[in-house]
C-alpha atoms as a PDB file:
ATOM      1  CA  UNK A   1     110.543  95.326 105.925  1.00  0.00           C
ATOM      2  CA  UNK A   2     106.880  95.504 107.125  1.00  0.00           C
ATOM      3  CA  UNK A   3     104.261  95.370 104.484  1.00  0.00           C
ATOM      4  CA  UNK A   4     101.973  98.249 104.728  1.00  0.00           C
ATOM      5  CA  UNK A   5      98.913  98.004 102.663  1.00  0.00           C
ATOM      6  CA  UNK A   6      97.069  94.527 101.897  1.00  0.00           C
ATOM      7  CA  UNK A   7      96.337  94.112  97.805  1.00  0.00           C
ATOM      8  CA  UNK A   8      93.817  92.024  96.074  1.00  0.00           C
ATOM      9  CA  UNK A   9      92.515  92.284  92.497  1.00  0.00           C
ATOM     10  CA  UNK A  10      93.614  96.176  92.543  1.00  0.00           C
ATOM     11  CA  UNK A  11      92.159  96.850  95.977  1.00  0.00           C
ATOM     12  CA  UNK A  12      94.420  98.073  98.208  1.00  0.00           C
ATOM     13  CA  UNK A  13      93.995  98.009 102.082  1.00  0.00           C
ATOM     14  CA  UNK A  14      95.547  99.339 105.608  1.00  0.00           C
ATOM     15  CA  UNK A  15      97.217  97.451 108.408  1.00  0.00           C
ATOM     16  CA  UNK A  16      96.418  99.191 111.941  1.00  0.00           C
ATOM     17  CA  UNK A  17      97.660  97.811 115.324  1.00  0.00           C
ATOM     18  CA  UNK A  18      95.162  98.599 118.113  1.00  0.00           C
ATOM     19  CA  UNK A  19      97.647  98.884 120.592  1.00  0.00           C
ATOM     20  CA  UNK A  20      94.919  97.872 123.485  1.00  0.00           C
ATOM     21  CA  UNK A  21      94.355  94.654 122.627  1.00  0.00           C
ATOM     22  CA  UNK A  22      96.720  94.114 119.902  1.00  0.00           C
ATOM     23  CA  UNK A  23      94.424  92.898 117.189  1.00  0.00           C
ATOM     24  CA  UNK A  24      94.810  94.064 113.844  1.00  0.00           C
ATOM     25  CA  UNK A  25      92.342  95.852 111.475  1.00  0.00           C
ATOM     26  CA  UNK A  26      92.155  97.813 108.597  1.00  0.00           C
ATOM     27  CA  UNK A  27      89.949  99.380 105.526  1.00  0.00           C
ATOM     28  CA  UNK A  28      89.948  98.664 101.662  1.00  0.00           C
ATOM     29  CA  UNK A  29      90.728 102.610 100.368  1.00  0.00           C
ATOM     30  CA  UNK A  30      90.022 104.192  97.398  1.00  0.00           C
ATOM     31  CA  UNK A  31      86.195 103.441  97.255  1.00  0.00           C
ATOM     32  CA  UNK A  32      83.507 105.328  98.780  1.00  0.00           C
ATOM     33  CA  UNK A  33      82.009 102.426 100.788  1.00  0.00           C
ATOM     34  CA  UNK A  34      83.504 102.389 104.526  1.00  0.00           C
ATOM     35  CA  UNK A  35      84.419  98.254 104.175  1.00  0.00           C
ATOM     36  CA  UNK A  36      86.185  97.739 107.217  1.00  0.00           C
ATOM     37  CA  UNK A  37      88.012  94.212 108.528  1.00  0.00           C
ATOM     38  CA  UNK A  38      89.791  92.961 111.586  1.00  0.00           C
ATOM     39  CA  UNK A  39      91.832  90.200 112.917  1.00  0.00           C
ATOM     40  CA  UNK A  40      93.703  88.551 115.816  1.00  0.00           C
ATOM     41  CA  UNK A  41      97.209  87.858 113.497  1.00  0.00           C
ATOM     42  CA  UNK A  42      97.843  89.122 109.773  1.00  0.00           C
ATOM     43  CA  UNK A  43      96.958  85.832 108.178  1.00  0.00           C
ATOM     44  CA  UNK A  44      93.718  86.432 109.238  1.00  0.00           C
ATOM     45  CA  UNK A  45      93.544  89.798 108.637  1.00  0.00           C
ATOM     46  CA  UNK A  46      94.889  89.149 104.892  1.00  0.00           C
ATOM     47  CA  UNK A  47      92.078  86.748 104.153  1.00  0.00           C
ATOM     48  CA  UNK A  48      89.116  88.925 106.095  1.00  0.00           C
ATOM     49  CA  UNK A  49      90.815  91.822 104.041  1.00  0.00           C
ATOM     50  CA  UNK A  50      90.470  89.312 100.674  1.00  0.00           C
ATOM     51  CA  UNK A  51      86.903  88.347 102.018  1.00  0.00           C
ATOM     52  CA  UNK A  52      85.878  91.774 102.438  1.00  0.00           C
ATOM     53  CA  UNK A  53      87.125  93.127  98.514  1.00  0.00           C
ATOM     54  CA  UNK A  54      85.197  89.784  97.072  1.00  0.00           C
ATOM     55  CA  UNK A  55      81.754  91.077  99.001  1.00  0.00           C
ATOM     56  CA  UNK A  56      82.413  94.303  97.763  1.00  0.00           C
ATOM     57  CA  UNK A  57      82.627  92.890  94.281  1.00  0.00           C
ATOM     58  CA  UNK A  58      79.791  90.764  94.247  1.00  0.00           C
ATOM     59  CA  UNK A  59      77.985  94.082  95.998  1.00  0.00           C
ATOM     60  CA  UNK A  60      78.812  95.905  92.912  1.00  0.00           C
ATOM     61  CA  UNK A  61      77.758  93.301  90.739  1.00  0.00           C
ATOM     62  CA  UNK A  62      74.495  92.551  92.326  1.00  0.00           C
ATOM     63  CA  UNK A  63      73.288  96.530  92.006  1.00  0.00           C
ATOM     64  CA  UNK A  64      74.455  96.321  88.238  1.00  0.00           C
ATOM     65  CA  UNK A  65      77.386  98.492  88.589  1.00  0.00           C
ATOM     66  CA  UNK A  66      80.687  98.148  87.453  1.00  0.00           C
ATOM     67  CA  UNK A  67      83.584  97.281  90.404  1.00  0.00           C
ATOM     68  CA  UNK A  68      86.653 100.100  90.496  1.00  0.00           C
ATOM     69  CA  UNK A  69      88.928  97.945  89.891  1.00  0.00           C
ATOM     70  CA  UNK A  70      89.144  95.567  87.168  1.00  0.00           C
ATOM     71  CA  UNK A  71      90.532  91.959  88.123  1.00  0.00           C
END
């Protein structure tokens, strides 16, 4: 079975095929920031996806506020 979200340290994320080009790319959800990544293959995408939830974090961190998700 296909896995359809991406999770790191409680951040979830999607998995869309841009049927175009094929390339893969995707959004962390359940924050208000629009963090989006993208990717040629799904080992990429996982680790821009990863990439993109620790910038987020250290974002957070770096304006004093407290991430959503606890790690």
């Amino acid at each position: 079975m296909a896995q359809k979200t991406l999770i790191h340290k409680g951040y979830h994320g999607t998995i869309e095929v841009d049927t175009r080009d094929y390339s893969l790319y995707g959004r962390i959800l359940f924050i208000d920031e629009q963090i989006p990544y993208s990717a040629q293959s799904f080992t990429e995408l996982e680790e821009r996806f990863r990439k993109a939830v620790e910038q987020h974090i250290a974002g957070c961190r770096e304006r004093g506020e407290e991430p959503p998700f606890s790690e």
